[in-house]
PDB file of N, CA and C in Angstrom:
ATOM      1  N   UNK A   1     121.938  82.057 109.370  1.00  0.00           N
ATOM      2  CA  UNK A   1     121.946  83.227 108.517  1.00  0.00           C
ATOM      3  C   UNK A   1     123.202  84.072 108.731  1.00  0.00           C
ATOM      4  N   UNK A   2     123.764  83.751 109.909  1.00  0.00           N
ATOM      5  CA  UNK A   2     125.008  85.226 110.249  1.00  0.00           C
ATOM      6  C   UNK A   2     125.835  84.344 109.302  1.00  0.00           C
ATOM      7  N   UNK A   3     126.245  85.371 108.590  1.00  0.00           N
ATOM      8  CA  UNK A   3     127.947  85.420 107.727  1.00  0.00           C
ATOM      9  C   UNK A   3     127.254  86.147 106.411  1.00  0.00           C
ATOM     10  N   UNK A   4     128.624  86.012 105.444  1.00  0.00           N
ATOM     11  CA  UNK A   4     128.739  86.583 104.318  1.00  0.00           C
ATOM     12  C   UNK A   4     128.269  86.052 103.216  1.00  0.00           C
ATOM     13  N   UNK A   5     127.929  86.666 102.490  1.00  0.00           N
ATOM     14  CA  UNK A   5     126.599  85.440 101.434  1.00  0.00           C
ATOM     15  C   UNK A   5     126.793  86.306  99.700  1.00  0.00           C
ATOM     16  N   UNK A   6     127.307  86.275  99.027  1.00  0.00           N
ATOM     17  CA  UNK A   6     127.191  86.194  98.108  1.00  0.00           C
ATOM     18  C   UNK A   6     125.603  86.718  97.011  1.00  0.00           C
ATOM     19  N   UNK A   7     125.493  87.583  96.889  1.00  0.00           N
ATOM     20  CA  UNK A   7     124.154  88.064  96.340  1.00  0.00           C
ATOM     21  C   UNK A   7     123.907  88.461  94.586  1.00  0.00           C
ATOM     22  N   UNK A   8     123.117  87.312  94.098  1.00  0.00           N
ATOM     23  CA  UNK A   8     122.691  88.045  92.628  1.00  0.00           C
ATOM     24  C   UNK A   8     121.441  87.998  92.164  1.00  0.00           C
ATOM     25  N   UNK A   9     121.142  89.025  91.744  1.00  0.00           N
ATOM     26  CA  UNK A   9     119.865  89.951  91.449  1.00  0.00           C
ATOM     27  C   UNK A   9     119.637  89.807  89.734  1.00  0.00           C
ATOM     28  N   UNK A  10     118.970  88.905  89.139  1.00  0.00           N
ATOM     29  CA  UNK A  10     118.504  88.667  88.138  1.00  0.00           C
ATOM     30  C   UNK A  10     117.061  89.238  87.061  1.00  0.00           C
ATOM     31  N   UNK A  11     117.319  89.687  86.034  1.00  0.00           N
ATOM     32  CA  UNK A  11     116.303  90.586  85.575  1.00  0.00           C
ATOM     33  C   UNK A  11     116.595  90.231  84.256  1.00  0.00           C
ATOM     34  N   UNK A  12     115.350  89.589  83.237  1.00  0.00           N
ATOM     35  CA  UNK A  12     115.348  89.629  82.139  1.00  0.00           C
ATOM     36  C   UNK A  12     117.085  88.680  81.696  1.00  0.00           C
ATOM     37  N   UNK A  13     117.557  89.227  80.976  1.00  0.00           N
ATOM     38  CA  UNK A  13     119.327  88.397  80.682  1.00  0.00           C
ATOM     39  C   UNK A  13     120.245  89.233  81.266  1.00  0.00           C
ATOM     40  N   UNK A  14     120.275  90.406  82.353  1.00  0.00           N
ATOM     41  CA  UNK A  14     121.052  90.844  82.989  1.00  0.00           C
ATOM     42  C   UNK A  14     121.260  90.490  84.286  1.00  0.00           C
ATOM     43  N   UNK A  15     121.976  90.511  85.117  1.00  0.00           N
ATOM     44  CA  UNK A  15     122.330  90.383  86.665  1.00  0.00           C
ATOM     45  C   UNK A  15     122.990  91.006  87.242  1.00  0.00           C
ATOM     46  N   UNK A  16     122.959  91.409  88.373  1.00  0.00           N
ATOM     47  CA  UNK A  16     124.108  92.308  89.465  1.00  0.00           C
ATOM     48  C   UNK A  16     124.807  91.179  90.142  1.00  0.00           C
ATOM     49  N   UNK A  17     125.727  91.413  90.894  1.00  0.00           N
ATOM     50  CA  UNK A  17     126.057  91.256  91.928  1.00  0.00           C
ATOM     51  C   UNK A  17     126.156  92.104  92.965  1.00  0.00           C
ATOM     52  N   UNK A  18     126.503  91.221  94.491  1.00  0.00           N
ATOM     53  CA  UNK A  18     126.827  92.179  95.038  1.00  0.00           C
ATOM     54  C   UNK A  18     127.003  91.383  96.452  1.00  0.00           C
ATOM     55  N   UNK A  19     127.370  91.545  97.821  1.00  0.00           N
ATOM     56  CA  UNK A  19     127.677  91.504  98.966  1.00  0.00           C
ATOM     57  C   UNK A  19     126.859  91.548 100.193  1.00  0.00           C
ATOM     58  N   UNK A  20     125.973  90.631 101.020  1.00  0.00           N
ATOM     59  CA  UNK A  20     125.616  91.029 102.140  1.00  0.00           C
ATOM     60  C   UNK A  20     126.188  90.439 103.557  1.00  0.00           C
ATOM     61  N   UNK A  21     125.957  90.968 104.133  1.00  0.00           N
ATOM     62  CA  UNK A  21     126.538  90.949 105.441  1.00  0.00           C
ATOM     63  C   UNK A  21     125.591  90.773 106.868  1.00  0.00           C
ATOM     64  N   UNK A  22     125.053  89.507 107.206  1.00  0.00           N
ATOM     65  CA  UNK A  22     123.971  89.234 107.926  1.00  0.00           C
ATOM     66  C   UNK A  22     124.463  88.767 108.937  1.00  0.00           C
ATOM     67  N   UNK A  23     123.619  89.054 110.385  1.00  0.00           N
ATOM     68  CA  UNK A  23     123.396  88.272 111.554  1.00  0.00           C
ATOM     69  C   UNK A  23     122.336  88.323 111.866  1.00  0.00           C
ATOM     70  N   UNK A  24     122.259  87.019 112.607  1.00  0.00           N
ATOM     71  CA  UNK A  24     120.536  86.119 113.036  1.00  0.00           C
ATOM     72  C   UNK A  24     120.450  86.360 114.708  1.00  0.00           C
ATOM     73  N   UNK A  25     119.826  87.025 115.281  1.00  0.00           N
ATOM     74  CA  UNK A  25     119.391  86.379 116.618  1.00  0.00           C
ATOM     75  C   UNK A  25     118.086  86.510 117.044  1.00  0.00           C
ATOM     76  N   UNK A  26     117.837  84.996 117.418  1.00  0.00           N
ATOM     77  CA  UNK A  26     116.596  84.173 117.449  1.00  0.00           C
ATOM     78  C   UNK A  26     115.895  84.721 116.061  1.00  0.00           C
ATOM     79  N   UNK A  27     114.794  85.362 116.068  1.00  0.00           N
ATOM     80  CA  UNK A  27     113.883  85.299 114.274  1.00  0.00           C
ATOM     81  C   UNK A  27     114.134  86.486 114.016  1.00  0.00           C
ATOM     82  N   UNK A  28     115.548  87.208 114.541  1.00  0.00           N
ATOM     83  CA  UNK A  28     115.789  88.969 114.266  1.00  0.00           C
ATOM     84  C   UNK A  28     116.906  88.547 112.969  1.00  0.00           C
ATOM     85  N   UNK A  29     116.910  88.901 111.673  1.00  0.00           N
ATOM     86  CA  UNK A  29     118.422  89.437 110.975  1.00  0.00           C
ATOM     87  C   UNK A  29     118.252  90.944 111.028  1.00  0.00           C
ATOM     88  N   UNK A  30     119.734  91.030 110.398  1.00  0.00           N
ATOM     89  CA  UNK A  30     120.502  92.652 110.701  1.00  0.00           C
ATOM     90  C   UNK A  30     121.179  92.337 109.932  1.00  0.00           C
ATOM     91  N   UNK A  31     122.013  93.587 109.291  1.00  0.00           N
ATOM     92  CA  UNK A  31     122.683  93.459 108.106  1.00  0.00           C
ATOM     93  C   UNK A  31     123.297  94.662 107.468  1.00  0.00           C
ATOM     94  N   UNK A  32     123.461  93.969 106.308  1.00  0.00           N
ATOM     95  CA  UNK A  32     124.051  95.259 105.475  1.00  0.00           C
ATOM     96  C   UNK A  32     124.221  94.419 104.082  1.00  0.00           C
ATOM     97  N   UNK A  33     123.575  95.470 102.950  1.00  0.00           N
ATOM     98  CA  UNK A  33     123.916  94.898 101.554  1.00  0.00           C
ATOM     99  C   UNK A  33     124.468  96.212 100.334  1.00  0.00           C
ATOM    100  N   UNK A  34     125.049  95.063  99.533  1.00  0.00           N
ATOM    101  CA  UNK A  34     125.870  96.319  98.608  1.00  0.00           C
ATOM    102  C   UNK A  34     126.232  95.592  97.753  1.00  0.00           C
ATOM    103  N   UNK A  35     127.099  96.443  96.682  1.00  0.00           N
ATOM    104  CA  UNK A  35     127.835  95.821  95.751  1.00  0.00           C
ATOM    105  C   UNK A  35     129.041  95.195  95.984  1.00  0.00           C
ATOM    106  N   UNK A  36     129.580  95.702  96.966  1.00  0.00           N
ATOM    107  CA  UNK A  36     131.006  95.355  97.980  1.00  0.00           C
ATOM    108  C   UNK A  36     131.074  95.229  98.934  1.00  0.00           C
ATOM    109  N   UNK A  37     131.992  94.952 100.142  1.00  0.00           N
ATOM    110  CA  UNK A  37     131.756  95.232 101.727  1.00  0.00           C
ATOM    111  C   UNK A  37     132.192  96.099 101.964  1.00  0.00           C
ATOM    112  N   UNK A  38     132.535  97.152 101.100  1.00  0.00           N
ATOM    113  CA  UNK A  38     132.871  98.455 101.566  1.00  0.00           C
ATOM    114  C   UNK A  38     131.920  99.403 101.446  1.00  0.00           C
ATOM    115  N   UNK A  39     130.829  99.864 100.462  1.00  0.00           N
ATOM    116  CA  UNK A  39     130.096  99.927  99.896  1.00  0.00           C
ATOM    117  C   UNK A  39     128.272  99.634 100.360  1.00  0.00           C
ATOM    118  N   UNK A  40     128.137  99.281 101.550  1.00  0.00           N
ATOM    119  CA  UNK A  40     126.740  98.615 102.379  1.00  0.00           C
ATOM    120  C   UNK A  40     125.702 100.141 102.452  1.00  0.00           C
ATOM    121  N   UNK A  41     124.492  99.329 102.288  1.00  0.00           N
ATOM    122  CA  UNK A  41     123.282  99.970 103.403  1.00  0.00           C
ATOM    123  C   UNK A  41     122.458  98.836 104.004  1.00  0.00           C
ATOM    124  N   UNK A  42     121.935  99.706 105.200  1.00  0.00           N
ATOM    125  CA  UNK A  42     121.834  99.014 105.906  1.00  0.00           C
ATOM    126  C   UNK A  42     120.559  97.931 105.610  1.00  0.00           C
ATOM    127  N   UNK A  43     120.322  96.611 106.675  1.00  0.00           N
ATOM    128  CA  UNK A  43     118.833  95.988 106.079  1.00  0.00           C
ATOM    129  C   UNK A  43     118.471  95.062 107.077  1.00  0.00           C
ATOM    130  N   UNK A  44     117.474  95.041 107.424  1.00  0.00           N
ATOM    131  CA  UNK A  44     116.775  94.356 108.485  1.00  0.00           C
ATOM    132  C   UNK A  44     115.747  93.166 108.368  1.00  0.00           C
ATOM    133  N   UNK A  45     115.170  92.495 108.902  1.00  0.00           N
ATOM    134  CA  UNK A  45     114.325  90.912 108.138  1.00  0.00           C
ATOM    135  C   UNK A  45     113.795  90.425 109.206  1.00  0.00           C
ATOM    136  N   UNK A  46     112.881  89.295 108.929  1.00  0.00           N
ATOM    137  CA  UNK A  46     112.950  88.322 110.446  1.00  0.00           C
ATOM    138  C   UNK A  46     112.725  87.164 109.494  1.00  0.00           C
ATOM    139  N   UNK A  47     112.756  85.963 109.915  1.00  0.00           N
ATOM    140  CA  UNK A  47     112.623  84.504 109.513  1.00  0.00           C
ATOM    141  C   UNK A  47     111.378  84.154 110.303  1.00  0.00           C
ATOM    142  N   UNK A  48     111.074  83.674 109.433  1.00  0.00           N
ATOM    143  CA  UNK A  48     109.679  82.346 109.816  1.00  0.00           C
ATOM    144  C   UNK A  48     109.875  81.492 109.124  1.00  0.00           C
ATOM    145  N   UNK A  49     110.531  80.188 110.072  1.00  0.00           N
ATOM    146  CA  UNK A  49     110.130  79.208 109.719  1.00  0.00           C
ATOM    147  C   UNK A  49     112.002  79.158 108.455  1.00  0.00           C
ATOM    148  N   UNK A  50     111.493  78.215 106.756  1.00  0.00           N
ATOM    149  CA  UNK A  50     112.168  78.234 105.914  1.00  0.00           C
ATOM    150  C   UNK A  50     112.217  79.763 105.349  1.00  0.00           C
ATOM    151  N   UNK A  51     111.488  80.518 105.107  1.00  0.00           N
ATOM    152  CA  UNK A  51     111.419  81.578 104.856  1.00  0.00           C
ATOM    153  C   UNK A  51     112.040  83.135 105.713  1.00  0.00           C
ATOM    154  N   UNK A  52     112.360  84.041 104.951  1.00  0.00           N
ATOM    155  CA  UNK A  52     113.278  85.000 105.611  1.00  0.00           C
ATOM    156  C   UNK A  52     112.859  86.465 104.593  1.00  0.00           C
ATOM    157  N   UNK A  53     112.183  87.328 105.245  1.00  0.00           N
ATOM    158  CA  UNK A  53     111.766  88.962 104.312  1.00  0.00           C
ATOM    159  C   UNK A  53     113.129  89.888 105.035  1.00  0.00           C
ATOM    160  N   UNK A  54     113.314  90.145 103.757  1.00  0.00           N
ATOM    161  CA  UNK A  54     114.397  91.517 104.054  1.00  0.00           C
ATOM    162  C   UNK A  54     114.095  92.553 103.550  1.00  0.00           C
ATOM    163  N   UNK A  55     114.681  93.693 104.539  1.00  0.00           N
ATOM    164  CA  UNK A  55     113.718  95.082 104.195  1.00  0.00           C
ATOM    165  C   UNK A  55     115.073  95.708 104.310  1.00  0.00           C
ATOM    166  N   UNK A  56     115.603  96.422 102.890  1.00  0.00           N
ATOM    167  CA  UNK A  56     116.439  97.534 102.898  1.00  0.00           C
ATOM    168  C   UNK A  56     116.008  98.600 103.751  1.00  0.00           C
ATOM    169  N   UNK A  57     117.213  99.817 103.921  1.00  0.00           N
ATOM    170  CA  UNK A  57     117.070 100.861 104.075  1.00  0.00           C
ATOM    171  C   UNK A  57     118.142 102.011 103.458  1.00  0.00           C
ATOM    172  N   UNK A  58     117.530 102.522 102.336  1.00  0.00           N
ATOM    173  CA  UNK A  58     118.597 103.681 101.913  1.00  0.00           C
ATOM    174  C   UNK A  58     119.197 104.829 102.907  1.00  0.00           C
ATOM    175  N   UNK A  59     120.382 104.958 103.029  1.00  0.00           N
ATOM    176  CA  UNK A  59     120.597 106.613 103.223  1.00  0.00           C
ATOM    177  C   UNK A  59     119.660 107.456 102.431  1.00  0.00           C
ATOM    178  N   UNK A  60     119.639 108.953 102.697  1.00  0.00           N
ATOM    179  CA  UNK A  60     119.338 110.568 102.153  1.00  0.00           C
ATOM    180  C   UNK A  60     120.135 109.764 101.028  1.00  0.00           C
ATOM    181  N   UNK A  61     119.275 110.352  99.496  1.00  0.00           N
ATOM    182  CA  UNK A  61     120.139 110.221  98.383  1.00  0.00           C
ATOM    183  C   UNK A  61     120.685 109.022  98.093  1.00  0.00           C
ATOM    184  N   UNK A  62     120.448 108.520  98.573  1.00  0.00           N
ATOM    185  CA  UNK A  62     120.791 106.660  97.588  1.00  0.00           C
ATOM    186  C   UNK A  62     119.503 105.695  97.539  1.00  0.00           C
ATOM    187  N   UNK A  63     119.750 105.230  96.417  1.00  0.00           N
ATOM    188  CA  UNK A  63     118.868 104.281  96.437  1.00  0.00           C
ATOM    189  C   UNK A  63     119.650 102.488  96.053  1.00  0.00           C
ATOM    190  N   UNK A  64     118.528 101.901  95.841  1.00  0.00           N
ATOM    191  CA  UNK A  64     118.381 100.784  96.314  1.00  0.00           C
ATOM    192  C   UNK A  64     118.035  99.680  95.458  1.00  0.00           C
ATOM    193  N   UNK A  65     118.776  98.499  94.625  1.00  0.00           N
ATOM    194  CA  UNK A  65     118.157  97.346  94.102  1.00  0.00           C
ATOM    195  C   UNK A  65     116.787  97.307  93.819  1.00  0.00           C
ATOM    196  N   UNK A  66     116.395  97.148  95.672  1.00  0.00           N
ATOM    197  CA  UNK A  66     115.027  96.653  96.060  1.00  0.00           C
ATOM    198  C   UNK A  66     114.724  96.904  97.398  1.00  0.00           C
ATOM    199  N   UNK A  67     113.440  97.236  97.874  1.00  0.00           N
ATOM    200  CA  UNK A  67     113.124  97.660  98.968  1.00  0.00           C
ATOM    201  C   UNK A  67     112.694  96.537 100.026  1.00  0.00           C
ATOM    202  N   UNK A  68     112.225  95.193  99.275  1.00  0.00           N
ATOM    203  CA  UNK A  68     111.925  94.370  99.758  1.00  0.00           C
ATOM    204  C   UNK A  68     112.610  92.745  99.301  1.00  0.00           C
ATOM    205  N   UNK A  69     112.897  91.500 100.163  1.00  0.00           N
ATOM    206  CA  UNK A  69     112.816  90.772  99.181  1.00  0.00           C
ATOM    207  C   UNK A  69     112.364  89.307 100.333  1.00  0.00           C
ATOM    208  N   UNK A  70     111.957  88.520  99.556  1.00  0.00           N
ATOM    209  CA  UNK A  70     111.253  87.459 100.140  1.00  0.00           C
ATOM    210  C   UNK A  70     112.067  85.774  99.897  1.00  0.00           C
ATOM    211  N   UNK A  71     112.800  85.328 100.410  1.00  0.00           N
ATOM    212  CA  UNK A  71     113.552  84.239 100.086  1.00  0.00           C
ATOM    213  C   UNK A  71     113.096  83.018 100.979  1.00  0.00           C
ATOM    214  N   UNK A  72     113.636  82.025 100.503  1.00  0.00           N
ATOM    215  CA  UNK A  72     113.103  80.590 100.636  1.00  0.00           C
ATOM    216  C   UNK A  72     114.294  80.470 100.904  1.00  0.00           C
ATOM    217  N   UNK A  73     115.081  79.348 102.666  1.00  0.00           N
ATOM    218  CA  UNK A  73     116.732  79.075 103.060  1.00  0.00           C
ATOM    219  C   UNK A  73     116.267  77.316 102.306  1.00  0.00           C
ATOM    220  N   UNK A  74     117.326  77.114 101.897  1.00  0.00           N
ATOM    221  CA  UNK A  74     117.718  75.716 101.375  1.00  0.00           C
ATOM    222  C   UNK A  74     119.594  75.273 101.755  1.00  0.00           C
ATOM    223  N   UNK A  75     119.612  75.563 103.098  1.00  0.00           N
ATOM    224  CA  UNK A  75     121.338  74.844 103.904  1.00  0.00           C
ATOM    225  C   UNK A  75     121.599  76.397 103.161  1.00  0.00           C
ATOM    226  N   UNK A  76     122.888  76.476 102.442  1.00  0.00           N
ATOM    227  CA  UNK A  76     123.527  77.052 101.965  1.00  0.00           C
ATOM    228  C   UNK A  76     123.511  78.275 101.105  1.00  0.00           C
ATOM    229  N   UNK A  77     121.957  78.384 100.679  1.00  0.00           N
ATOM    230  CA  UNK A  77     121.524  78.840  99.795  1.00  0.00           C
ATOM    231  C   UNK A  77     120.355  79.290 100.126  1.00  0.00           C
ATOM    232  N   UNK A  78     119.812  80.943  99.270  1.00  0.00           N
ATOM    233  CA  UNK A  78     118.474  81.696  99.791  1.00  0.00           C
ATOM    234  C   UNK A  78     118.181  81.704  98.551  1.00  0.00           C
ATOM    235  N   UNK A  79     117.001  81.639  98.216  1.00  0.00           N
ATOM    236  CA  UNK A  79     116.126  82.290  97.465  1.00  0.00           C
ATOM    237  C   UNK A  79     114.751  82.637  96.684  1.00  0.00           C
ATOM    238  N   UNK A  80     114.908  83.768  95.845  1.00  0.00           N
ATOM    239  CA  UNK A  80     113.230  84.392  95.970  1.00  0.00           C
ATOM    240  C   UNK A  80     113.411  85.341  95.242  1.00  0.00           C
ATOM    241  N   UNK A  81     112.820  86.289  95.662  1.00  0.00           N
ATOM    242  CA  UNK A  81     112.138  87.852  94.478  1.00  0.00           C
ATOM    243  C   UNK A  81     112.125  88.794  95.502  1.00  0.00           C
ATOM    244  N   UNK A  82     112.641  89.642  94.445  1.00  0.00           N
ATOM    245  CA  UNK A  82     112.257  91.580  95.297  1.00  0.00           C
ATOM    246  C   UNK A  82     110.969  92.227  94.803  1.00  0.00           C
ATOM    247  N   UNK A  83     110.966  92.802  95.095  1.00  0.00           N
ATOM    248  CA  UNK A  83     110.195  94.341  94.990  1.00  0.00           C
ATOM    249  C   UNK A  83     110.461  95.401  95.231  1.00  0.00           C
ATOM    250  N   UNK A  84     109.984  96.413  94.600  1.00  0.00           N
ATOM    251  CA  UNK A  84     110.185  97.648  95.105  1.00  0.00           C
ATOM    252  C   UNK A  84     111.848  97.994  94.781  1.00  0.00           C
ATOM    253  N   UNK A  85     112.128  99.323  95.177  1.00  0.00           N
ATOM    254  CA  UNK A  85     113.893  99.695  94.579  1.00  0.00           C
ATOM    255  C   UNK A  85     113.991 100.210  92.859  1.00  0.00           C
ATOM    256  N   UNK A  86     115.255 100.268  92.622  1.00  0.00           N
ATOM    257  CA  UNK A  86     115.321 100.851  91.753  1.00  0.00           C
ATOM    258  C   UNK A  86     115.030  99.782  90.766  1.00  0.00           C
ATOM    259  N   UNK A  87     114.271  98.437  90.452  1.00  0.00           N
ATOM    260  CA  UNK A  87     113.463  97.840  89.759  1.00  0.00           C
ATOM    261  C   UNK A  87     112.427  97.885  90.043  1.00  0.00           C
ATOM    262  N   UNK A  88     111.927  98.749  90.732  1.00  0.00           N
ATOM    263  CA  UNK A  88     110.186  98.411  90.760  1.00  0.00           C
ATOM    264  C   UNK A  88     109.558  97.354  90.539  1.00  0.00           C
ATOM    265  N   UNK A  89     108.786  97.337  89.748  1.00  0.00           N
ATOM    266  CA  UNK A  89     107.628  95.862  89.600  1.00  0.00           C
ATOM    267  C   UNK A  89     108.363  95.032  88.493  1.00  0.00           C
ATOM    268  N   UNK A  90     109.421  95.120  88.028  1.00  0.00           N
ATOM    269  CA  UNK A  90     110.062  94.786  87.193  1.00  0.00           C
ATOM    270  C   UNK A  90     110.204  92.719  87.693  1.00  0.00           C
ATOM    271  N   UNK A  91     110.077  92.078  86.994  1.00  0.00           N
ATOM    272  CA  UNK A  91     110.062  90.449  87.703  1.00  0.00           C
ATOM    273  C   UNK A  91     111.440  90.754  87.783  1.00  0.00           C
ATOM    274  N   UNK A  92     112.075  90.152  89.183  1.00  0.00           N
ATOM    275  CA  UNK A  92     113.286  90.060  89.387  1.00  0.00           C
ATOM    276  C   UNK A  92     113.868  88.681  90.392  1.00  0.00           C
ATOM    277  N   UNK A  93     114.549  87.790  89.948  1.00  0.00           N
ATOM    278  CA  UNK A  93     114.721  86.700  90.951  1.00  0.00           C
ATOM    279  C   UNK A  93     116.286  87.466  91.803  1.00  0.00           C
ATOM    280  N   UNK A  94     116.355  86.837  93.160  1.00  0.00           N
ATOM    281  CA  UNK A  94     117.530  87.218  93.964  1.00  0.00           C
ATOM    282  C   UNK A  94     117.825  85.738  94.512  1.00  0.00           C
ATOM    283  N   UNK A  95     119.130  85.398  94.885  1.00  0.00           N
ATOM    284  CA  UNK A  95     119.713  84.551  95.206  1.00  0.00           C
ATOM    285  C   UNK A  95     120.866  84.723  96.378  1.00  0.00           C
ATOM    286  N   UNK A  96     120.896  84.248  97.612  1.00  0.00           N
ATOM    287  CA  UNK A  96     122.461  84.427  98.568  1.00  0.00           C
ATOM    288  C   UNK A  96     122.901  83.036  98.517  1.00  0.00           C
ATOM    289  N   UNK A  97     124.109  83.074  98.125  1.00  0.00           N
ATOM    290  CA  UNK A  97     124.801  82.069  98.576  1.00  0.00           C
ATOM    291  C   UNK A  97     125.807  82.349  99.537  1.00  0.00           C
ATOM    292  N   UNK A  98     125.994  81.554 100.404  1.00  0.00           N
ATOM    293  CA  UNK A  98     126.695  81.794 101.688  1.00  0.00           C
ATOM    294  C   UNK A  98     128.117  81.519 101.612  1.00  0.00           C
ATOM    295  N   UNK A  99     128.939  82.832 101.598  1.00  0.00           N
ATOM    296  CA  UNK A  99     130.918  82.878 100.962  1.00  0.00           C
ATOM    297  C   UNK A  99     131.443  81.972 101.954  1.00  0.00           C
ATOM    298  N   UNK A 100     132.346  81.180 101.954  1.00  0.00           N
ATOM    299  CA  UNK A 100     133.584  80.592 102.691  1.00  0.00           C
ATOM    300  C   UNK A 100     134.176  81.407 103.276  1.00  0.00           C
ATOM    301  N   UNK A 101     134.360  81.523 104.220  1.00  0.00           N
ATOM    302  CA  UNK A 101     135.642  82.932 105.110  1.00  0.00           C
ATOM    303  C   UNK A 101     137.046  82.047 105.490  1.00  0.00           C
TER     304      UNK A 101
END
Protein backbone atom coordinates (compact mmCIF):
# COMPACT_ATOMS: atom_id res chain seq x y z
CA UNK A 1 0.00 0.00 0.00
CA UNK A 2 2.89 2.71 0.83
CA UNK A 3 3.35 5.02 -2.25
CA UNK A 4 1.45 7.30 -4.44
CA UNK A 5 -1.72 6.07 -6.08
CA UNK A 6 -3.62 7.89 -8.33
CA UNK A 7 -7.39 8.39 -7.18
CA UNK A 8 -10.86 8.65 -9.14
CA UNK A 9 -14.11 9.12 -7.65
CA UNK A 10 -16.95 8.28 -10.03
CA UNK A 11 -20.65 9.46 -9.82
CA UNK A 12 -23.36 9.13 -12.31
CA UNK A 13 -21.13 10.50 -15.86
CA UNK A 14 -18.94 12.75 -13.76
CA UNK A 15 -15.52 12.01 -11.99
CA UNK A 16 -12.85 13.72 -9.83
CA UNK A 17 -9.60 13.16 -9.55
CA UNK A 18 -7.23 13.46 -7.22
CA UNK A 19 -3.91 12.26 -5.18
CA UNK A 20 -3.24 9.98 -2.20
CA UNK A 21 -0.42 9.48 -0.33
CA UNK A 22 -0.28 6.11 1.76
CA UNK A 23 1.88 4.05 4.11
CA UNK A 24 1.25 0.45 5.39
CA UNK A 25 2.68 -0.88 8.61
CA UNK A 26 1.69 -4.32 9.37
CA UNK A 27 -2.59 -3.89 8.98
CA UNK A 28 -2.05 0.08 9.99
CA UNK A 29 -2.38 2.68 6.65
CA UNK A 30 -1.78 6.44 7.15
CA UNK A 31 -2.06 8.90 4.69
CA UNK A 32 -3.18 11.77 3.12
CA UNK A 33 -5.74 12.47 0.20
CA UNK A 34 -6.56 15.42 -2.07
CA UNK A 35 -6.87 16.77 -5.29
CA UNK A 36 -3.01 17.36 -5.44
CA UNK A 37 -0.01 16.62 -3.20
CA UNK A 38 -0.04 19.87 -2.16
CA UNK A 39 -3.47 20.15 -1.27
CA UNK A 40 -4.00 16.72 1.40
CA UNK A 41 -6.16 15.83 4.46
CA UNK A 42 -5.37 13.64 6.43
CA UNK A 43 -6.75 9.60 6.39
CA UNK A 44 -6.31 6.58 8.22
CA UNK A 45 -7.53 2.61 7.33
CA UNK A 46 -6.44 -0.83 8.27
CA UNK A 47 -6.42 -3.88 5.77
CA UNK A 48 -7.87 -7.21 6.25
CA UNK A 49 -6.89 -9.54 4.33
CA UNK A 50 -7.65 -8.29 0.16
CA UNK A 51 -9.65 -5.63 1.50
CA UNK A 52 -8.58 -2.09 2.95
CA UNK A 53 -11.43 0.77 4.80
CA UNK A 54 -10.26 4.26 4.71
CA UNK A 55 -11.48 6.81 6.99
CA UNK A 56 -10.90 10.54 6.06
CA UNK A 57 -10.43 13.27 8.33
CA UNK A 58 -11.37 16.94 7.55
CA UNK A 59 -9.73 20.00 9.06
CA UNK A 60 -12.24 22.91 10.96
CA UNK A 61 -14.03 24.05 7.72
CA UNK A 62 -13.26 21.66 4.99
CA UNK A 63 -14.86 19.06 3.84
CA UNK A 64 -14.50 15.97 2.16
CA UNK A 65 -15.31 13.63 -1.10
CA UNK A 66 -16.16 10.96 1.40
CA UNK A 67 -15.88 10.05 4.89
CA UNK A 68 -15.49 6.53 4.31
CA UNK A 69 -14.40 4.17 1.60
CA UNK A 70 -14.16 0.41 1.29
CA UNK A 71 -11.79 -1.08 -1.51
CA UNK A 72 -10.93 -4.45 -2.81
CA UNK A 73 -6.38 -4.54 -3.59
CA UNK A 74 -5.99 -6.35 -7.00
CA UNK A 75 -1.52 -5.95 -7.36
CA UNK A 76 -1.70 -2.51 -8.62
CA UNK A 77 -4.96 -1.45 -8.29
CA UNK A 78 -7.83 -0.63 -5.37
CA UNK A 79 -11.18 -0.68 -5.60
CA UNK A 80 -14.73 0.01 -4.20
CA UNK A 81 -17.28 2.71 -2.95
CA UNK A 82 -17.51 5.61 -0.48
CA UNK A 83 -19.84 6.94 1.72
CA UNK A 84 -20.52 9.62 3.53
CA UNK A 85 -18.64 13.30 2.47
CA UNK A 86 -19.69 15.73 0.39
CA UNK A 87 -21.65 12.87 -1.72
CA UNK A 88 -23.51 11.43 0.83
CA UNK A 89 -25.54 8.37 -0.11
CA UNK A 90 -25.09 9.35 -3.53
CA UNK A 91 -23.77 5.65 -5.43
CA UNK A 92 -20.25 6.48 -5.96
CA UNK A 93 -17.43 4.01 -7.27
CA UNK A 94 -13.55 5.02 -6.19
CA UNK A 95 -10.56 3.59 -7.72
CA UNK A 96 -6.35 3.94 -6.69
CA UNK A 97 -4.11 3.17 -9.02
CA UNK A 98 -0.65 3.05 -7.84
CA UNK A 99 1.70 6.25 -9.79
CA UNK A 100 5.28 5.23 -11.01
CA UNK A 101 7.81 7.53 -9.04
Amino acid sequence: MTGRWKVTISFGSETITGVALLEQTGDEVTGSIGPDERNQLPLDGVVNGNVVILTTHPRPGRTVAFAKCALTVDGEKMTGTTEGGDFGDKATSIAFVRMKE
